[in-house]
PDB file of N, CA and C in Angstrom:
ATOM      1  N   UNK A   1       0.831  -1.178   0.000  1.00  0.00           N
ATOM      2  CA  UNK A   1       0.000   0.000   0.000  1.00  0.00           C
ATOM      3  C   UNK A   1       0.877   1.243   0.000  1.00  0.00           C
ATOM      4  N   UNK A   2       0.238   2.402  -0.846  1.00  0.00           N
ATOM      5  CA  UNK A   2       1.276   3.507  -0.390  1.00  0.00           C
ATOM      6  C   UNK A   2       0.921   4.594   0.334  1.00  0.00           C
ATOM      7  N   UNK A   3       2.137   5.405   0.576  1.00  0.00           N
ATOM      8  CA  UNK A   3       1.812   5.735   1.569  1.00  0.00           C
ATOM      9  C   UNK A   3       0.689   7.639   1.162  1.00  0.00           C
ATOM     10  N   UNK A   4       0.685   7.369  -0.467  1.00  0.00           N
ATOM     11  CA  UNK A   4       0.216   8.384  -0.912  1.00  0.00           C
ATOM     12  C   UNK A   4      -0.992   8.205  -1.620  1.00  0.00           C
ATOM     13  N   UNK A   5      -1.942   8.702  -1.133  1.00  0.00           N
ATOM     14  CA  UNK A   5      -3.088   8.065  -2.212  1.00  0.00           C
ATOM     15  C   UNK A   5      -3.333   8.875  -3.473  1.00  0.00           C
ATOM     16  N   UNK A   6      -2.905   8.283  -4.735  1.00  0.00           N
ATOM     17  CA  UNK A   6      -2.921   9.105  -5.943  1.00  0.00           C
ATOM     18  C   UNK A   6      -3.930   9.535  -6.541  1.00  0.00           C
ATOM     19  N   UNK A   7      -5.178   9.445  -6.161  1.00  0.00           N
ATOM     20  CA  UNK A   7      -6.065  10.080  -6.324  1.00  0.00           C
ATOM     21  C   UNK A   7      -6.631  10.796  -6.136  1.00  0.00           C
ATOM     22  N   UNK A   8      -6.151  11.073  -4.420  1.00  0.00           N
ATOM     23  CA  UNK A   8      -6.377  12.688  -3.848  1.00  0.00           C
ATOM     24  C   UNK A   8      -5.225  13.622  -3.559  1.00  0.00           C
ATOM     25  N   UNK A   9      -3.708  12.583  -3.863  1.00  0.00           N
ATOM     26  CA  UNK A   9      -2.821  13.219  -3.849  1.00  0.00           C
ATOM     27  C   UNK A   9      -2.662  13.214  -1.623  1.00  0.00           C
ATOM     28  N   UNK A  10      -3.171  12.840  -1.283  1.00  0.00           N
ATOM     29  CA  UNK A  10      -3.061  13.039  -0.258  1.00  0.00           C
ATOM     30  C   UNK A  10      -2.027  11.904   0.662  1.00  0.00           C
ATOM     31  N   UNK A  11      -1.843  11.604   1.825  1.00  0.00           N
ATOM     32  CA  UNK A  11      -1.050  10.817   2.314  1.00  0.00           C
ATOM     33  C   UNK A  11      -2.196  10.219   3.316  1.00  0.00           C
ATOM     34  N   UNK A  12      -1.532   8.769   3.840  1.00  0.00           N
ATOM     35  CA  UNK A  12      -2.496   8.026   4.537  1.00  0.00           C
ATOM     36  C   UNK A  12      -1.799   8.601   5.848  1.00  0.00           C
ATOM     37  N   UNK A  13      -2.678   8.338   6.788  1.00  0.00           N
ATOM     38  CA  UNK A  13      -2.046   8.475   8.136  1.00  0.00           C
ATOM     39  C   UNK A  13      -1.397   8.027   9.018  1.00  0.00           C
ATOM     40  N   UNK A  14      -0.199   8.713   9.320  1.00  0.00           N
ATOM     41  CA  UNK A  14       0.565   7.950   9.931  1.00  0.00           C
ATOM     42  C   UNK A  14       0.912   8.288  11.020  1.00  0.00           C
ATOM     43  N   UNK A  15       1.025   7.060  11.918  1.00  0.00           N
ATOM     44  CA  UNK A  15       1.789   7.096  13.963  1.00  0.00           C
ATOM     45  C   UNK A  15       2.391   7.839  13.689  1.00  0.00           C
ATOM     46  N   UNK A  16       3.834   7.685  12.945  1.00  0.00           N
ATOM     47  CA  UNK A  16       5.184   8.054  13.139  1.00  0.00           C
ATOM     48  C   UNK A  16       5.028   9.833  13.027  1.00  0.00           C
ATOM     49  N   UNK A  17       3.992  10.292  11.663  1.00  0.00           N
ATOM     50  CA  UNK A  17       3.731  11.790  11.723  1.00  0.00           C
ATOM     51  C   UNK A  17       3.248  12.570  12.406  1.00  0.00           C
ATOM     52  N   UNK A  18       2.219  11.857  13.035  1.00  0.00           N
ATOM     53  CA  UNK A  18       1.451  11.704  14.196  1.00  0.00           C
ATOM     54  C   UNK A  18       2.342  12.505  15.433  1.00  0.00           C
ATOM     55  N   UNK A  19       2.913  11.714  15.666  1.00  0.00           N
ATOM     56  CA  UNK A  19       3.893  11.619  17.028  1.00  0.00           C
ATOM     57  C   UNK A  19       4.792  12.952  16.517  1.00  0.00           C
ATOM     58  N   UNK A  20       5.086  13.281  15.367  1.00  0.00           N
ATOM     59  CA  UNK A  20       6.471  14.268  15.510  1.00  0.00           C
ATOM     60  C   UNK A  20       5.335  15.472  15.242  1.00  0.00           C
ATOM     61  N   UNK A  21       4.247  15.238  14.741  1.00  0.00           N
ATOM     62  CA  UNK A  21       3.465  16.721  14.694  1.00  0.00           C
ATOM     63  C   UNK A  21       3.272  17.007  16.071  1.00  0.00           C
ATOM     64  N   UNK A  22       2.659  15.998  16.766  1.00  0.00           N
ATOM     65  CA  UNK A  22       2.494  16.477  18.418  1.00  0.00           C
ATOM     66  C   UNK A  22       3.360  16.480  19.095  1.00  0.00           C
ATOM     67  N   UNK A  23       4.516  16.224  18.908  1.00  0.00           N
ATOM     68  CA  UNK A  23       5.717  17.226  19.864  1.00  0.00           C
ATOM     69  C   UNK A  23       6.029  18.228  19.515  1.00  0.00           C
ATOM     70  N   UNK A  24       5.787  18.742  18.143  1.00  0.00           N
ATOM     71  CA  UNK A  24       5.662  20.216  17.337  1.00  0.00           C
ATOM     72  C   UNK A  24       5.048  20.671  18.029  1.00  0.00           C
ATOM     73  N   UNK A  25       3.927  20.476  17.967  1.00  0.00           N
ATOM     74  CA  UNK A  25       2.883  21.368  18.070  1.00  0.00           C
ATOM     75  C   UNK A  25       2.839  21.547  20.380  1.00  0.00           C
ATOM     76  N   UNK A  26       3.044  20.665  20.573  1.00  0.00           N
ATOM     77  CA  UNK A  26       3.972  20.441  22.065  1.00  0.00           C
ATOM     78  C   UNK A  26       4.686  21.670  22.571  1.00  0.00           C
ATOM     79  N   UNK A  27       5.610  21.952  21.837  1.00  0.00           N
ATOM     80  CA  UNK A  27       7.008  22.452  21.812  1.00  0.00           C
ATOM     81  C   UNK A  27       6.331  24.244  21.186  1.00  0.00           C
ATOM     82  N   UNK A  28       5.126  23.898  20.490  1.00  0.00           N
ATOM     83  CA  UNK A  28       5.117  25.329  20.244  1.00  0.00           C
ATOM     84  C   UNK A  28       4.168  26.193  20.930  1.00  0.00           C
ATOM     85  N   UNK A  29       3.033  24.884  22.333  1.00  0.00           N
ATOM     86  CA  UNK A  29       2.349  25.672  22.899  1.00  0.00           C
ATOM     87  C   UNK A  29       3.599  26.293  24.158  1.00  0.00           C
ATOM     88  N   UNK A  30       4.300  25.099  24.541  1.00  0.00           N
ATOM     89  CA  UNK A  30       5.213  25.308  25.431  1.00  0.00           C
ATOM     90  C   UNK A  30       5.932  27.177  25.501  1.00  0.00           C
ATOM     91  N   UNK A  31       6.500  27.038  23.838  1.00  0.00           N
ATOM     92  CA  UNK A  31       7.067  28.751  23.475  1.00  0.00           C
ATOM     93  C   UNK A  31       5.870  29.690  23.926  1.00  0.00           C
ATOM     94  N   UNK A  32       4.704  29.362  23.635  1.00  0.00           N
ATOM     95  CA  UNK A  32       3.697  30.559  23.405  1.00  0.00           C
ATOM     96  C   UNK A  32       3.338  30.690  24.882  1.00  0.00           C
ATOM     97  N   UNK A  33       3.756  29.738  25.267  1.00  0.00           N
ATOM     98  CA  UNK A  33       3.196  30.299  27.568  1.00  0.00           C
ATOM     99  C   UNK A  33       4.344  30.896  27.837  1.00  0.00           C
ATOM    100  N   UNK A  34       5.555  30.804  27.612  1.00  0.00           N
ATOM    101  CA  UNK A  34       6.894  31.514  27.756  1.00  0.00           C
ATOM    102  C   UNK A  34       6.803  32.603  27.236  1.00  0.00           C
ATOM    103  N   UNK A  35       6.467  33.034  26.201  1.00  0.00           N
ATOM    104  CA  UNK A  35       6.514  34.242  25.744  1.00  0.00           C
ATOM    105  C   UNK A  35       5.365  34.995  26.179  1.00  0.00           C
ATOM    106  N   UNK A  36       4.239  34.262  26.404  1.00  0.00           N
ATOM    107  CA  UNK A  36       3.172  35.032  26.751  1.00  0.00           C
ATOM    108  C   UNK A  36       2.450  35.236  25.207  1.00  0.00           C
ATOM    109  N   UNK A  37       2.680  34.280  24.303  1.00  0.00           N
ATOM    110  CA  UNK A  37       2.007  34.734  22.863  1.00  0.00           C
ATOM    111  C   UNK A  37       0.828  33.776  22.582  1.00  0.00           C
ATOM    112  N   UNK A  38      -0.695  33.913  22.954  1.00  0.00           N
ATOM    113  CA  UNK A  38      -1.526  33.196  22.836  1.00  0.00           C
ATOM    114  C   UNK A  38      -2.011  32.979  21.084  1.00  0.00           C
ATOM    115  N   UNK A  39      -1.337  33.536  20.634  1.00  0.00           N
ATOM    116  CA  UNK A  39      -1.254  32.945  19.543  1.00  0.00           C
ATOM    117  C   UNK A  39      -1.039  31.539  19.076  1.00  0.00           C
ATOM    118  N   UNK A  40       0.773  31.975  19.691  1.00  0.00           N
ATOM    119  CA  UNK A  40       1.673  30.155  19.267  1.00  0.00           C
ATOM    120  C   UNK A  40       1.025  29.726  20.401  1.00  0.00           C
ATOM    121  N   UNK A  41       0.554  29.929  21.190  1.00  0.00           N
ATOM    122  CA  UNK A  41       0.094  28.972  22.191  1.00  0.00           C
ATOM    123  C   UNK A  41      -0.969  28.308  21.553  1.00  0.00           C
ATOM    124  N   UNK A  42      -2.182  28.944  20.701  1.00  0.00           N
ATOM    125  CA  UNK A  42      -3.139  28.510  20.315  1.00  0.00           C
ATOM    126  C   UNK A  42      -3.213  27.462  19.261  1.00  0.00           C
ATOM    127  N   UNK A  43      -2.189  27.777  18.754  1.00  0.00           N
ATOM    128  CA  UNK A  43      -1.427  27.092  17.326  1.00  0.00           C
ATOM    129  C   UNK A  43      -0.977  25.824  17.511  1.00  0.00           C
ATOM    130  N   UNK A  44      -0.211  26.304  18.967  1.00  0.00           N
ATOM    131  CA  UNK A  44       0.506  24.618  18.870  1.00  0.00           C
ATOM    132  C   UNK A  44      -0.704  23.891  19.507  1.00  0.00           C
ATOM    133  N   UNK A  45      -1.840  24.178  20.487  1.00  0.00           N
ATOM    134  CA  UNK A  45      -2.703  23.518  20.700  1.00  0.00           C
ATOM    135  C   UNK A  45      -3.782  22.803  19.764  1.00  0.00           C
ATOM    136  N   UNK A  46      -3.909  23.406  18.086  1.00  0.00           N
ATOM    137  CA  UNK A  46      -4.621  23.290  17.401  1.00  0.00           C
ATOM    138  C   UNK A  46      -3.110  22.284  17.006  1.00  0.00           C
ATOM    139  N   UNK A  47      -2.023  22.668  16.375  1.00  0.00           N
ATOM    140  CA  UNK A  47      -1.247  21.450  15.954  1.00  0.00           C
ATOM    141  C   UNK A  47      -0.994  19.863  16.814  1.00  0.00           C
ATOM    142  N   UNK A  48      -1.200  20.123  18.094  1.00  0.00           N
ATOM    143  CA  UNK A  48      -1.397  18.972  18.873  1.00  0.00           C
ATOM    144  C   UNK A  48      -3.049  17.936  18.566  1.00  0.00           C
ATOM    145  N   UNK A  49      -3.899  18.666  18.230  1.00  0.00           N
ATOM    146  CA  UNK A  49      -5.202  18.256  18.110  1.00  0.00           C
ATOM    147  C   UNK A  49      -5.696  17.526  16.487  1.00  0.00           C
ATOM    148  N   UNK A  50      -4.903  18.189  16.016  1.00  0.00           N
ATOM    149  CA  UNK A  50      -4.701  17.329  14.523  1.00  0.00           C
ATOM    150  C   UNK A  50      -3.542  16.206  14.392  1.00  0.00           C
ATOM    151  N   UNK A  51      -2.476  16.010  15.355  1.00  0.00           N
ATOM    152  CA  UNK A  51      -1.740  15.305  15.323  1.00  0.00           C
ATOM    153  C   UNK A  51      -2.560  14.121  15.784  1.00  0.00           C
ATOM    154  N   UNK A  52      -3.607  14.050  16.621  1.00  0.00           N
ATOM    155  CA  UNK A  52      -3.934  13.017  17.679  1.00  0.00           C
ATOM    156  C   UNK A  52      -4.981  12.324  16.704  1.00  0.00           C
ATOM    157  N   UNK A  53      -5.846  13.142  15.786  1.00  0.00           N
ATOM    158  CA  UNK A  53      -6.741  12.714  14.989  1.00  0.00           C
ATOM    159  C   UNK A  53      -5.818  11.870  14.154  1.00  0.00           C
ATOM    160  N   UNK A  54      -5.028  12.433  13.662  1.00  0.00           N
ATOM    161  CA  UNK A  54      -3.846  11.554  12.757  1.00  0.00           C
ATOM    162  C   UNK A  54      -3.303  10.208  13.350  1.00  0.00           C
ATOM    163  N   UNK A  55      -2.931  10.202  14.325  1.00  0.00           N
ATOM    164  CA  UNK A  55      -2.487   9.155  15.629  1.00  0.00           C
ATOM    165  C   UNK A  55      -3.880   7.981  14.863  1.00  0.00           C
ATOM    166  N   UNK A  56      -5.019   8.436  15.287  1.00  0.00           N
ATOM    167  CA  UNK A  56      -6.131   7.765  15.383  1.00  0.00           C
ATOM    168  C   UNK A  56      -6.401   7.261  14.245  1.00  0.00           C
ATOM    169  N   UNK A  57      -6.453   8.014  13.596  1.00  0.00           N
ATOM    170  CA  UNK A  57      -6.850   7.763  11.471  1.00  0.00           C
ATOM    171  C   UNK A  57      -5.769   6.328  11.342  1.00  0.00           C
ATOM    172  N   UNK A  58      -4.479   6.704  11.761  1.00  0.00           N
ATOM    173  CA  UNK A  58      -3.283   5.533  11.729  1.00  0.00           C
ATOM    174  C   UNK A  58      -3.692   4.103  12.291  1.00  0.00           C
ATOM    175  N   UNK A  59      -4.259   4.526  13.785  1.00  0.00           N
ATOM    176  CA  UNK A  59      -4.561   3.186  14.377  1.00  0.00           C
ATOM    177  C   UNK A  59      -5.852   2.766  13.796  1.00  0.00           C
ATOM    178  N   UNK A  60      -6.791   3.328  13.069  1.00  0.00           N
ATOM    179  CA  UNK A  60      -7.939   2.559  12.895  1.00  0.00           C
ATOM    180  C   UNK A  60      -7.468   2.067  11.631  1.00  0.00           C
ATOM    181  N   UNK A  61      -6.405   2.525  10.950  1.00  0.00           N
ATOM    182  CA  UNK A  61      -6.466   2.248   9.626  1.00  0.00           C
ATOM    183  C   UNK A  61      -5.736   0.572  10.025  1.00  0.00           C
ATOM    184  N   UNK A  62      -4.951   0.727  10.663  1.00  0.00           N
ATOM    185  CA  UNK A  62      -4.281  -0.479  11.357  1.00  0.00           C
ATOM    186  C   UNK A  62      -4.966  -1.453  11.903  1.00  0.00           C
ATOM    187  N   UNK A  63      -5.997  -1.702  12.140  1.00  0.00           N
ATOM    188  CA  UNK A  63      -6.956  -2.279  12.535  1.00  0.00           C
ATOM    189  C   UNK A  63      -6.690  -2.134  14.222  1.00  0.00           C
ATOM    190  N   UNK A  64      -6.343  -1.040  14.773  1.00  0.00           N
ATOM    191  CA  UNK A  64      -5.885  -0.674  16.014  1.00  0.00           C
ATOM    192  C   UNK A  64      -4.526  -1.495  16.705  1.00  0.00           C
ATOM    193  N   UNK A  65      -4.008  -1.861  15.862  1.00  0.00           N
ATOM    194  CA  UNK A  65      -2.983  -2.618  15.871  1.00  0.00           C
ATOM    195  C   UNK A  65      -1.370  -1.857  15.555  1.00  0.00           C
ATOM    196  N   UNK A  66      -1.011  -0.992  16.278  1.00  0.00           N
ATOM    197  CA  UNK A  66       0.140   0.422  15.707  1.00  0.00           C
ATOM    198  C   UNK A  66       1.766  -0.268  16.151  1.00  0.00           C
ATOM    199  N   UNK A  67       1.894  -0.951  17.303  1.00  0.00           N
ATOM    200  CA  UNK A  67       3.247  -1.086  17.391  1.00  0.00           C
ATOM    201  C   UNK A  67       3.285  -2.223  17.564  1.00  0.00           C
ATOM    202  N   UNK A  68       3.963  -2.885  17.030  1.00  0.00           N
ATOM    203  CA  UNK A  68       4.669  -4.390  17.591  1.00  0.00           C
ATOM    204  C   UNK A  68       5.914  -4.425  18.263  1.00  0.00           C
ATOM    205  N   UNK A  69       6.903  -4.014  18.061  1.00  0.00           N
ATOM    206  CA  UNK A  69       7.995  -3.947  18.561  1.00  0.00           C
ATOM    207  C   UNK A  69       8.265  -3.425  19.659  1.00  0.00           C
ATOM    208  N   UNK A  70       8.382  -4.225  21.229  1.00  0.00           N
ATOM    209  CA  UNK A  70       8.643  -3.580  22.300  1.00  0.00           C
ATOM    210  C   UNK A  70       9.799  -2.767  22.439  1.00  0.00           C
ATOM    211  N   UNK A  71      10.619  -2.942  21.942  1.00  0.00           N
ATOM    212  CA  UNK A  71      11.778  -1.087  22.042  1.00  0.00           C
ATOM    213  C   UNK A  71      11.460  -0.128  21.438  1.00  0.00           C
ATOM    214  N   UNK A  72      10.612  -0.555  20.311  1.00  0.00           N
ATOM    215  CA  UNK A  72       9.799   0.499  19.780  1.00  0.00           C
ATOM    216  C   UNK A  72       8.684   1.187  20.859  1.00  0.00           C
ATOM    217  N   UNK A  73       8.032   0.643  21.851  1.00  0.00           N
ATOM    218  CA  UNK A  73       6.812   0.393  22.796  1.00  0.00           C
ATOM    219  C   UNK A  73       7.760   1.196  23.641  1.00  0.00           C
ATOM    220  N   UNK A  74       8.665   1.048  24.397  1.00  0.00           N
ATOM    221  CA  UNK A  74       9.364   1.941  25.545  1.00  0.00           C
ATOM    222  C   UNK A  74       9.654   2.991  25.110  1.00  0.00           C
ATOM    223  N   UNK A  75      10.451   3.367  23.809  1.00  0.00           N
ATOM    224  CA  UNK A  75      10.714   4.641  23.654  1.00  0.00           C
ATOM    225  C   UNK A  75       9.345   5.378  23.397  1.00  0.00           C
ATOM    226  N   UNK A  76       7.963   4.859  22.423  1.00  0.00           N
ATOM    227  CA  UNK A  76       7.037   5.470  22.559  1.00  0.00           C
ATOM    228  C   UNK A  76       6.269   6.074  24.389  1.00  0.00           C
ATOM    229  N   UNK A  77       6.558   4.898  25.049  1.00  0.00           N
ATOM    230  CA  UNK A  77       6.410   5.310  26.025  1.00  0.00           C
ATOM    231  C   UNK A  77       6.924   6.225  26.875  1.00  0.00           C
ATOM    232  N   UNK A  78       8.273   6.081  26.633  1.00  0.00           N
ATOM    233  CA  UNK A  78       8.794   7.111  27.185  1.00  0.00           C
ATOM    234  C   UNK A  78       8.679   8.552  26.668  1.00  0.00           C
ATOM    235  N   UNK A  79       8.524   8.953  25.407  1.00  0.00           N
ATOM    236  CA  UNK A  79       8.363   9.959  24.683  1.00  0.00           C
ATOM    237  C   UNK A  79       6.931  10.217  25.201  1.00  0.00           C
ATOM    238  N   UNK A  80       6.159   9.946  25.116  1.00  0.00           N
ATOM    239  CA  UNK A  80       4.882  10.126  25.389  1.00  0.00           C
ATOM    240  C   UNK A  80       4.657  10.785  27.260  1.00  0.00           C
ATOM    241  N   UNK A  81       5.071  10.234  27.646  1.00  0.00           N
ATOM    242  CA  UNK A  81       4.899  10.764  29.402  1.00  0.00           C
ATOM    243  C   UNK A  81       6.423  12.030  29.582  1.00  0.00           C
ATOM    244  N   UNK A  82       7.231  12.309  28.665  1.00  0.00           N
ATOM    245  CA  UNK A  82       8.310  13.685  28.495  1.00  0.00           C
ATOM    246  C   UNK A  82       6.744  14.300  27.807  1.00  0.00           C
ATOM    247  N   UNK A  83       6.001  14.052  26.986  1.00  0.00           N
ATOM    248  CA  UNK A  83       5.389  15.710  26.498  1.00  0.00           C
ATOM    249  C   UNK A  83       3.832  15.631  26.774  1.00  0.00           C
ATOM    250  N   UNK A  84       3.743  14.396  27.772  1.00  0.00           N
ATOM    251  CA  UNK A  84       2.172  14.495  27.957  1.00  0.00           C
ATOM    252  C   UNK A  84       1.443  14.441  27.290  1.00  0.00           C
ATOM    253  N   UNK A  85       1.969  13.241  26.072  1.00  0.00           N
ATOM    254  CA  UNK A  85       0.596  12.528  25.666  1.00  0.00           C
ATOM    255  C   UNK A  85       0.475  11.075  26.311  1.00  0.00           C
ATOM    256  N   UNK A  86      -0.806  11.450  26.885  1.00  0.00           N
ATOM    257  CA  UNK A  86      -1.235   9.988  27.945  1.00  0.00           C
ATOM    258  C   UNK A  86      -1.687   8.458  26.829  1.00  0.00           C
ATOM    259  N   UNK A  87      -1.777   8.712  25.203  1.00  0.00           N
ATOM    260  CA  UNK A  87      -2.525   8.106  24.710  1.00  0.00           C
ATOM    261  C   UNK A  87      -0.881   7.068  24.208  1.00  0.00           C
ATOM    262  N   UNK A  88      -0.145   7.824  23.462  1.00  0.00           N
ATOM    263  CA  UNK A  88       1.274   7.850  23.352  1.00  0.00           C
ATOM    264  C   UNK A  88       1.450   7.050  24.191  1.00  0.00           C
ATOM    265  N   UNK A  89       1.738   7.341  25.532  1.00  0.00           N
ATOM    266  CA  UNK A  89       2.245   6.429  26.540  1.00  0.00           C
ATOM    267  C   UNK A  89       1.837   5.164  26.781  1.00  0.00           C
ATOM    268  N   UNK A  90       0.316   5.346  26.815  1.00  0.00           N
ATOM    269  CA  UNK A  90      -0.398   4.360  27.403  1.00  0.00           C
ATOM    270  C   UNK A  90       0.038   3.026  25.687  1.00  0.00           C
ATOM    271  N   UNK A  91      -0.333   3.549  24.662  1.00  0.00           N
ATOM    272  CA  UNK A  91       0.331   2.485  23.885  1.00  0.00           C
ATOM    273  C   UNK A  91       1.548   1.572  23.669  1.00  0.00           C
ATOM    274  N   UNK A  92       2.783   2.604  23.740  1.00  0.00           N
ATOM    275  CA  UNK A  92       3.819   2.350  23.871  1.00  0.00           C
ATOM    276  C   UNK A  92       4.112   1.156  25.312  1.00  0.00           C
ATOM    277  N   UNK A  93       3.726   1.439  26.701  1.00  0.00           N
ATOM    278  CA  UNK A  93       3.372   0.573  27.553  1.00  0.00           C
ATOM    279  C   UNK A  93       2.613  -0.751  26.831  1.00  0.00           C
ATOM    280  N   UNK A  94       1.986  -0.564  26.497  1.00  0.00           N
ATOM    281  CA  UNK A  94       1.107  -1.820  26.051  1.00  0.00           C
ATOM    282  C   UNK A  94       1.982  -2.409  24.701  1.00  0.00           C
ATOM    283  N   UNK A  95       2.566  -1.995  24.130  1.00  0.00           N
ATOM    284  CA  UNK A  95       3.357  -2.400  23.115  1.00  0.00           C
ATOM    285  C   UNK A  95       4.539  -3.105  23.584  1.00  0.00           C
ATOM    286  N   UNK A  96       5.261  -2.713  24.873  1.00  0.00           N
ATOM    287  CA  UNK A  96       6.361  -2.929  25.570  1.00  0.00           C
ATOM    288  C   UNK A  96       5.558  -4.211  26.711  1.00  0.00           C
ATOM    289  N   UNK A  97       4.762  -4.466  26.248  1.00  0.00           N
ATOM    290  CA  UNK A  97       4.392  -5.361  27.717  1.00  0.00           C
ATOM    291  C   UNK A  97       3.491  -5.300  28.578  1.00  0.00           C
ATOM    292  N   UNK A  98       3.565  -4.166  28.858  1.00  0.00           N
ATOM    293  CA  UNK A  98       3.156  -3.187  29.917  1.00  0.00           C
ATOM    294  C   UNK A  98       1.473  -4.050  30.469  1.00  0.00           C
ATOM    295  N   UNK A  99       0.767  -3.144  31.127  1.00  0.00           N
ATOM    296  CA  UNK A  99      -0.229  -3.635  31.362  1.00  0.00           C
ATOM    297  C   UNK A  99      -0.965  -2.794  30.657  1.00  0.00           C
ATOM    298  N   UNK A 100      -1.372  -2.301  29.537  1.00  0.00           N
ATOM    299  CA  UNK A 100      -2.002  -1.621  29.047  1.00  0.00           C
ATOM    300  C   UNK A 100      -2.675  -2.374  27.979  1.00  0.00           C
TER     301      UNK A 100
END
């Protein structure tokens, strides 16, 4: 399957984009409370909120089935509880073993 669908030109959804949009978008509400700019604050909150839909689009497309690989599962986990995504974590745990 690819990862581009040529008919809308669009891309399928993916964990992996998923995950680096929401530490973007993470990283840019983080700037916007530091600076005091409710702007980027707003921005990165809206870029966190499309990352997660994406997350989701990925796992359903997966048949909710996203990681196999437990070192893959810890570092998700661990990445996930550094920027406070509980969903992130909680998979990565469950991918790693975990009780999830």
């Amino acid at each position: 399957m690819s990862a581009t669908d040529s008919s809308t030109g669009e891309s399928a959804p993916s964990q992996l984009r998923g995950h680096a949009n929401y530490v973007y978008g993470a990283a840019k509400e983080t700037l916007g409370s530091l600076t005091s700019s409710e702007p980027l604050k707003s921005s990165g909150l809206d870029d966190k909120n499309v990352a997660i839909e994406e997350m989701r689009a990925a796992k359903d497309a997966a048949g909710g089935n996203t990681t196999q690989n437990p070192m893959v599962g810890k570092v998700e986990a661990t990445l996930g509880g550094a920027v406070g995504c509980e969903g992130m974590e909680d998979e990565g745990k469950r991918a790693a073993g975990g009780t999830h």
